[in-house]
C-alpha atoms as a PDB file:
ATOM      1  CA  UNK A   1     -42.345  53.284-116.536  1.00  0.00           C
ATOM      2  CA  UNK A   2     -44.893  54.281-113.822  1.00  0.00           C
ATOM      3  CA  UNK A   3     -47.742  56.638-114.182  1.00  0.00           C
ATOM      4  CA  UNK A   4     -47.215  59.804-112.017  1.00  0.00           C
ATOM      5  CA  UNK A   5     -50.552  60.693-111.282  1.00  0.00           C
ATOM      6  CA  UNK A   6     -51.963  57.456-110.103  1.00  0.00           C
ATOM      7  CA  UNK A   7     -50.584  57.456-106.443  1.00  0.00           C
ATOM      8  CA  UNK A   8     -52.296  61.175-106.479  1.00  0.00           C
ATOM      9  CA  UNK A   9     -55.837  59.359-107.509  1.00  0.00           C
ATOM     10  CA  UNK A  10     -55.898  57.114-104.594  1.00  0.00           C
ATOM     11  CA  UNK A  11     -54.832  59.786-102.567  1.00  0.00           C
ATOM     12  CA  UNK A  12     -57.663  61.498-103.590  1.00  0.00           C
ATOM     13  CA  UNK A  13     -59.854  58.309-103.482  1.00  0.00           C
ATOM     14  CA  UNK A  14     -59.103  57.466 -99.864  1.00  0.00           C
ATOM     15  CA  UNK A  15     -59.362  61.318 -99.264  1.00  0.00           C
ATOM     16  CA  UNK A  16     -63.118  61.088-100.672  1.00  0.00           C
ATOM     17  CA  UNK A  17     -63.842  58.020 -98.591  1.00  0.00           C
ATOM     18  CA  UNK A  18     -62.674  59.243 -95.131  1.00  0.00           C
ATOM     19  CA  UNK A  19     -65.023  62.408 -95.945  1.00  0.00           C
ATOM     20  CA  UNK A  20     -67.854  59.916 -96.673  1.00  0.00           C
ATOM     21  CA  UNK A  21     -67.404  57.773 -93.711  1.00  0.00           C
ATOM     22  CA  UNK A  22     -67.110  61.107 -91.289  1.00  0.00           C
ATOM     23  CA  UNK A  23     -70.169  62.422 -92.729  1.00  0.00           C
ATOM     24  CA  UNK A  24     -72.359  59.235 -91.951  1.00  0.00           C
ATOM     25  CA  UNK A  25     -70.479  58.842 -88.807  1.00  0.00           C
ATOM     26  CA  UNK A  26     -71.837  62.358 -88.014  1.00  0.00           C
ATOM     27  CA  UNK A  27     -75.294  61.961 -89.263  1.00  0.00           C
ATOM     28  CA  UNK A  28     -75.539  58.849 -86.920  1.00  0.00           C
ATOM     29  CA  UNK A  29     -74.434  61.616 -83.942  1.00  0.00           C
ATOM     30  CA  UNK A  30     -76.755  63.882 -85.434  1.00  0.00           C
ATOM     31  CA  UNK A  31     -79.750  61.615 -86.220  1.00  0.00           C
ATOM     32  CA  UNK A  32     -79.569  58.873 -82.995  1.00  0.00           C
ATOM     33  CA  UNK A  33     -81.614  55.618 -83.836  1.00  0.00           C
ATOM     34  CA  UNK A  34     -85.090  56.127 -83.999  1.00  0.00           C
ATOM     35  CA  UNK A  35     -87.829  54.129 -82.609  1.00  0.00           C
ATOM     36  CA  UNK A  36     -89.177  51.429 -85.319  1.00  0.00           C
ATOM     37  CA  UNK A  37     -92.631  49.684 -84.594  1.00  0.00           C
ATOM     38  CA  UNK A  38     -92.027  45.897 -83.400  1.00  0.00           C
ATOM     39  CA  UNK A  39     -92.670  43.145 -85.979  1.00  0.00           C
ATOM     40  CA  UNK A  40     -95.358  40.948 -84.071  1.00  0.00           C
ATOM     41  CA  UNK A  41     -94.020  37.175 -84.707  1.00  0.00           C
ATOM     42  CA  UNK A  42     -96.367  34.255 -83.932  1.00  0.00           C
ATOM     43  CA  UNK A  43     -96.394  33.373 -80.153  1.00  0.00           C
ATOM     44  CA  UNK A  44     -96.027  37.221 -79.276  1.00  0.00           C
ATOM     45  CA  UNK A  45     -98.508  39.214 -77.747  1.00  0.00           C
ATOM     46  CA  UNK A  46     -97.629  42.593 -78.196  1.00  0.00           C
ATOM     47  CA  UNK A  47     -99.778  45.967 -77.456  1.00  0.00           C
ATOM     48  CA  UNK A  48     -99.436  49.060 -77.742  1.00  0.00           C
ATOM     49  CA  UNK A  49     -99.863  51.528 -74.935  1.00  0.00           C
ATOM     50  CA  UNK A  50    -100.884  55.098 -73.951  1.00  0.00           C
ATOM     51  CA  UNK A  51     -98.474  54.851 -71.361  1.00  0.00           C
ATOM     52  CA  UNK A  52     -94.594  56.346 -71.525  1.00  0.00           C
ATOM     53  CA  UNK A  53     -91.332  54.074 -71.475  1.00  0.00           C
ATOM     54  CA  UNK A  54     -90.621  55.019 -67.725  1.00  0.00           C
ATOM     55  CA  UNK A  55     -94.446  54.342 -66.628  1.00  0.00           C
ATOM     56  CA  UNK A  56     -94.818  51.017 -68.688  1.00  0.00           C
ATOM     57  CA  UNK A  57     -91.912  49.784 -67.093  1.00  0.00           C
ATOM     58  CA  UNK A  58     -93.088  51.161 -63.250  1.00  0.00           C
ATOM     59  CA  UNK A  59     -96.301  49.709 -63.939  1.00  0.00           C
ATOM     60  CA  UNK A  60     -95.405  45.872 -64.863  1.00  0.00           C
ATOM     61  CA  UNK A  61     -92.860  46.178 -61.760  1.00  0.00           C
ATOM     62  CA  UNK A  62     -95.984  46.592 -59.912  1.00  0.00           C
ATOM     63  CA  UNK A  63     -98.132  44.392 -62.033  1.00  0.00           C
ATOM     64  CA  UNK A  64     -95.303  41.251 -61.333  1.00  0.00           C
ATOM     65  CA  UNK A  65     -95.742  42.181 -57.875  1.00  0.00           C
ATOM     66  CA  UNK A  66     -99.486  41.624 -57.514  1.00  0.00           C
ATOM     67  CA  UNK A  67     -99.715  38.547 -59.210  1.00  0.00           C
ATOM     68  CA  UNK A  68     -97.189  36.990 -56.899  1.00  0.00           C
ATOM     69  CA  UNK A  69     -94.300  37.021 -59.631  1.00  0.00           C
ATOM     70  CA  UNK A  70     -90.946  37.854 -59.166  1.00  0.00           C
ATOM     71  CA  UNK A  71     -88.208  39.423 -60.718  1.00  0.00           C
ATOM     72  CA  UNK A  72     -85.731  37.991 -61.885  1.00  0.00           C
ATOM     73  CA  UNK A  73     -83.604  39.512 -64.328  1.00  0.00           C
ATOM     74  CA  UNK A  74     -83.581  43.026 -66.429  1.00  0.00           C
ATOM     75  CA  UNK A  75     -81.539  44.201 -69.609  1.00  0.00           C
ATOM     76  CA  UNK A  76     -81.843  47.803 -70.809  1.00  0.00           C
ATOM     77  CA  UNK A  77     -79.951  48.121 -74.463  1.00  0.00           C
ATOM     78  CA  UNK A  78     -81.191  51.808 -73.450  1.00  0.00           C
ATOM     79  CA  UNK A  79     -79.081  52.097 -70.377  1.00  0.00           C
ATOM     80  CA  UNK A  80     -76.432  49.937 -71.215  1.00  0.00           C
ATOM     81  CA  UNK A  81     -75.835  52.299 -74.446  1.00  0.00           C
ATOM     82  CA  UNK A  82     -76.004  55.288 -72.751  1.00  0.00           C
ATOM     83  CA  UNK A  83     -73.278  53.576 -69.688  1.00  0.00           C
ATOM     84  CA  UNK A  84     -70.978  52.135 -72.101  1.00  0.00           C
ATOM     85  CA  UNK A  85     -71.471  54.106 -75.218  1.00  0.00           C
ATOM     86  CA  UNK A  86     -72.906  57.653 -74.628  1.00  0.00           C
ATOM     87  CA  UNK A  87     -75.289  56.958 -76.921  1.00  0.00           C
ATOM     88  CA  UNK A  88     -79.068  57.622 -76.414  1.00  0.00           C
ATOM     89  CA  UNK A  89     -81.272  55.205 -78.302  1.00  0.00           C
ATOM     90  CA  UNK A  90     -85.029  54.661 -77.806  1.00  0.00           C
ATOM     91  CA  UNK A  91     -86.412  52.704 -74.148  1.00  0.00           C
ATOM     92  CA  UNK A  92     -85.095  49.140 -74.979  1.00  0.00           C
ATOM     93  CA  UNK A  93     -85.692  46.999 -71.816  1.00  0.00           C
ATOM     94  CA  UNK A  94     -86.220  43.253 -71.369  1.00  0.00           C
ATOM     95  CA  UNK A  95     -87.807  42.207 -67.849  1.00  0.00           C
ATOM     96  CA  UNK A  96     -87.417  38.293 -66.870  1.00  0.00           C
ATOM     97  CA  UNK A  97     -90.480  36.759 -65.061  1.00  0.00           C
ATOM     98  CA  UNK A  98     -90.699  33.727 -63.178  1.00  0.00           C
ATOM     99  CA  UNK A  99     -91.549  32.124 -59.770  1.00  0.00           C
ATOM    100  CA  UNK A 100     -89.235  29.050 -57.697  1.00  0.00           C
ATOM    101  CA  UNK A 101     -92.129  26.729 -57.768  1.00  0.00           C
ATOM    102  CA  UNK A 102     -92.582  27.296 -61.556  1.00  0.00           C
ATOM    103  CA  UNK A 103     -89.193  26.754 -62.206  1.00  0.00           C
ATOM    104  CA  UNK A 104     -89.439  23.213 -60.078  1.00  0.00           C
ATOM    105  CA  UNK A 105     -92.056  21.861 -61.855  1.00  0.00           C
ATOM    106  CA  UNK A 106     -90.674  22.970 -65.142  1.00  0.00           C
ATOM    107  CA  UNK A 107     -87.936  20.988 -64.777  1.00  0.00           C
ATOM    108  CA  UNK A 108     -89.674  17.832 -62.936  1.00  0.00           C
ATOM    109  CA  UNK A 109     -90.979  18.164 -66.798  1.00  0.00           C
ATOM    110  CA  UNK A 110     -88.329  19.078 -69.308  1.00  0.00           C
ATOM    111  CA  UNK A 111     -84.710  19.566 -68.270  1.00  0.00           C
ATOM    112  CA  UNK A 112     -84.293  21.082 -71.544  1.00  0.00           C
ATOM    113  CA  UNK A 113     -86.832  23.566 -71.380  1.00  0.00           C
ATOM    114  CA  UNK A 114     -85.237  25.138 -68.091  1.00  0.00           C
ATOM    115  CA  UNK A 115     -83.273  27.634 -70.516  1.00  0.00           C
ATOM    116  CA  UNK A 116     -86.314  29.421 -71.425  1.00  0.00           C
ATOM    117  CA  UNK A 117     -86.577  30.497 -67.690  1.00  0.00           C
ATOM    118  CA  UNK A 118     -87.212  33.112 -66.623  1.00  0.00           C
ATOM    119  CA  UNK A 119     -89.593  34.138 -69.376  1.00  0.00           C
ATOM    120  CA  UNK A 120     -89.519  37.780 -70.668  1.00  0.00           C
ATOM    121  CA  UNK A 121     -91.668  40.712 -71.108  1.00  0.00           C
ATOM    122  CA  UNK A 122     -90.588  43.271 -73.574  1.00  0.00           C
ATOM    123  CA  UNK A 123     -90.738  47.331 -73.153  1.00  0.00           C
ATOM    124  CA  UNK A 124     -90.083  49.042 -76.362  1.00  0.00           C
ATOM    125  CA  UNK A 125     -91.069  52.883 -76.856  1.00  0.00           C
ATOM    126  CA  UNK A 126     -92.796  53.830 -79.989  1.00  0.00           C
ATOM    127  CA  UNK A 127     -91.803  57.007 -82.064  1.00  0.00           C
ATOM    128  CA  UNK A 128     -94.717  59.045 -80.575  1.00  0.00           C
ATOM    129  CA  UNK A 129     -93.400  58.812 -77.220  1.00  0.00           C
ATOM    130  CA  UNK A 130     -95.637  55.474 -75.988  1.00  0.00           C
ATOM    131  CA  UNK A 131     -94.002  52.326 -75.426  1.00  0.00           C
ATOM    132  CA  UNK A 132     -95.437  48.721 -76.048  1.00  0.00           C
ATOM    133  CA  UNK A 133     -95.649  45.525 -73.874  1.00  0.00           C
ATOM    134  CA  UNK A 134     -94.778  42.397 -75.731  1.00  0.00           C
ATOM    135  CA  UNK A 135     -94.162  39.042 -74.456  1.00  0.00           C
ATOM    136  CA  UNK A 136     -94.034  35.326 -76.197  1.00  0.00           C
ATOM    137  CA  UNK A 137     -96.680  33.068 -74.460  1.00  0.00           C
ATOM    138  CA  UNK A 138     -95.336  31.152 -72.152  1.00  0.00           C
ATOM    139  CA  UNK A 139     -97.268  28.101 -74.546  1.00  0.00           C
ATOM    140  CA  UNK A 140     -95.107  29.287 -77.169  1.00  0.00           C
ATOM    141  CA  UNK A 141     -92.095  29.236 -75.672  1.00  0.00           C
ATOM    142  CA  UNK A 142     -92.471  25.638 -74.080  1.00  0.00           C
ATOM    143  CA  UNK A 143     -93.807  24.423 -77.294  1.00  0.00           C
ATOM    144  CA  UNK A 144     -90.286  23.221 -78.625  1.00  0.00           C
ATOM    145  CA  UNK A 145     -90.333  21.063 -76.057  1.00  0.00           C
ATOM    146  CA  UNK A 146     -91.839  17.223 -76.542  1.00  0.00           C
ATOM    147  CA  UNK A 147     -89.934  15.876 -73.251  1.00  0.00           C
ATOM    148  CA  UNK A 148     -91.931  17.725 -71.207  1.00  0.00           C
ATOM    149  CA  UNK A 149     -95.267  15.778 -71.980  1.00  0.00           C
ATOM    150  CA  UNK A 150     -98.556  16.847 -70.475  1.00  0.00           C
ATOM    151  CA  UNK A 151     -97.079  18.326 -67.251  1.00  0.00           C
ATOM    152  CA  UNK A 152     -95.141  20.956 -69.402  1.00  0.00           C
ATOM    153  CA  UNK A 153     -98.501  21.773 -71.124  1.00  0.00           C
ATOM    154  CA  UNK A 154    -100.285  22.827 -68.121  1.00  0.00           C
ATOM    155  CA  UNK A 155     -97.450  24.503 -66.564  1.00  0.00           C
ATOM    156  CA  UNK A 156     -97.577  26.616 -69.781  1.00  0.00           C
ATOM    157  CA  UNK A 157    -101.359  27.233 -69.811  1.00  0.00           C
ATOM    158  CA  UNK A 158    -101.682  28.307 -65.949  1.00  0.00           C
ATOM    159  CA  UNK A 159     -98.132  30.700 -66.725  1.00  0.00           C
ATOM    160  CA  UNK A 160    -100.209  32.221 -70.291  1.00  0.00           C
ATOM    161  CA  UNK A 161    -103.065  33.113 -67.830  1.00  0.00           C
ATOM    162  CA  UNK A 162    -100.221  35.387 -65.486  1.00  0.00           C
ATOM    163  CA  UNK A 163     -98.944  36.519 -67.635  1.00  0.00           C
ATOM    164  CA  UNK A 164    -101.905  37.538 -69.657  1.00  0.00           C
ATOM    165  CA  UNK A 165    -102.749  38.707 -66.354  1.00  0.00           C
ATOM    166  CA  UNK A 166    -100.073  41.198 -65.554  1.00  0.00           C
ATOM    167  CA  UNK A 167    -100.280  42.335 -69.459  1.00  0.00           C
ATOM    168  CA  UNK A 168    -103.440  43.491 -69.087  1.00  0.00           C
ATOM    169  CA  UNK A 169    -102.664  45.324 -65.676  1.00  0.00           C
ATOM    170  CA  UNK A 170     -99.679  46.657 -67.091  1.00  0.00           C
ATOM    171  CA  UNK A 171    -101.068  47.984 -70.082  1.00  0.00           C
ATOM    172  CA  UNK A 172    -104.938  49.328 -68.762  1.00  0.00           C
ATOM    173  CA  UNK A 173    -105.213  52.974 -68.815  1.00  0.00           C
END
């Protein structure tokens, strides 16, 4: 014999579910992500700025420009939310730094290491409105790499002092 009421209880079950879901779904709407403080990892430089999202990110276009860098690539999780998603989470941006005859002599060293180019800055905003610089020295991200001998090592010591470089310019008040 079957029990009457227990199709009605997972009715009511899924019922109380779907409710649940909608209201974090909502809340999310509600509530968009908010900005978290960046875990500093070792390798990273990261500092925090006076300066807004939008200025940061002006001022290190102008900051790779000085010190004879170029750009090379940028990623937004910002913009490509808002495109794709219509979603509006804090400035998210990722800026790729590098120069041709950096690149050469990079891989006259290491082969291998020629995935780590170009090497990226990070602009994150901060809850209060700021935004933070961060980067991984260039010394840490060639590091992994034992092919590249001695040659490798200087490349990555004369890139830490650019980019250190344009950090500081980016970030002075």
């Amino acid at each position: 014999m079957t029990n009457p009421t227990r199709p009605s209880l997972l009715r009511k079950h899924h019922t109380c579910l779907g409710l649940a879901a909608l209201l974090l779904v909502s809340v999310g709407l509600l509530f968009p992500l908010a900005a978290a403080e960046l875990q500093v990892l070792p390798g990273w430089q990261v500092q925090k700025t006076a300066h807004s999202y939008k200025d940061l990110a002006a001022r290190l276009y102008s900051a790779v420009k000085a010190n004879k860098m170029g750009l090379v690539s940028r990623a937004s999780a910002t913009d490509g939310a808002k495109k794709m998603l219509n979603k509006t989470i804090p400035g998210n941006m990722v800026i790729g730094v590098y120069r041709p005859d950096f690149a050469v002599r990079m891989l006259e060293a290491s082969l291998a290491a020629g995935i780590e180019a170009p090497i990226r800055f990070y602009i994150t905003e901060n809850s209060d409105g700021t935004a933070s610089l961060s980067y991984k020295t260039p010394s840490a991200v060639f590091a992994p790499y034992d092919d590249g001998g001695q040659a490798l090592d200087d490349l990555a010591k004369e890139l830490d002092a650019i980019f250190a470089k344009i950090a500081a310019e980016t970030t002075a008040r």
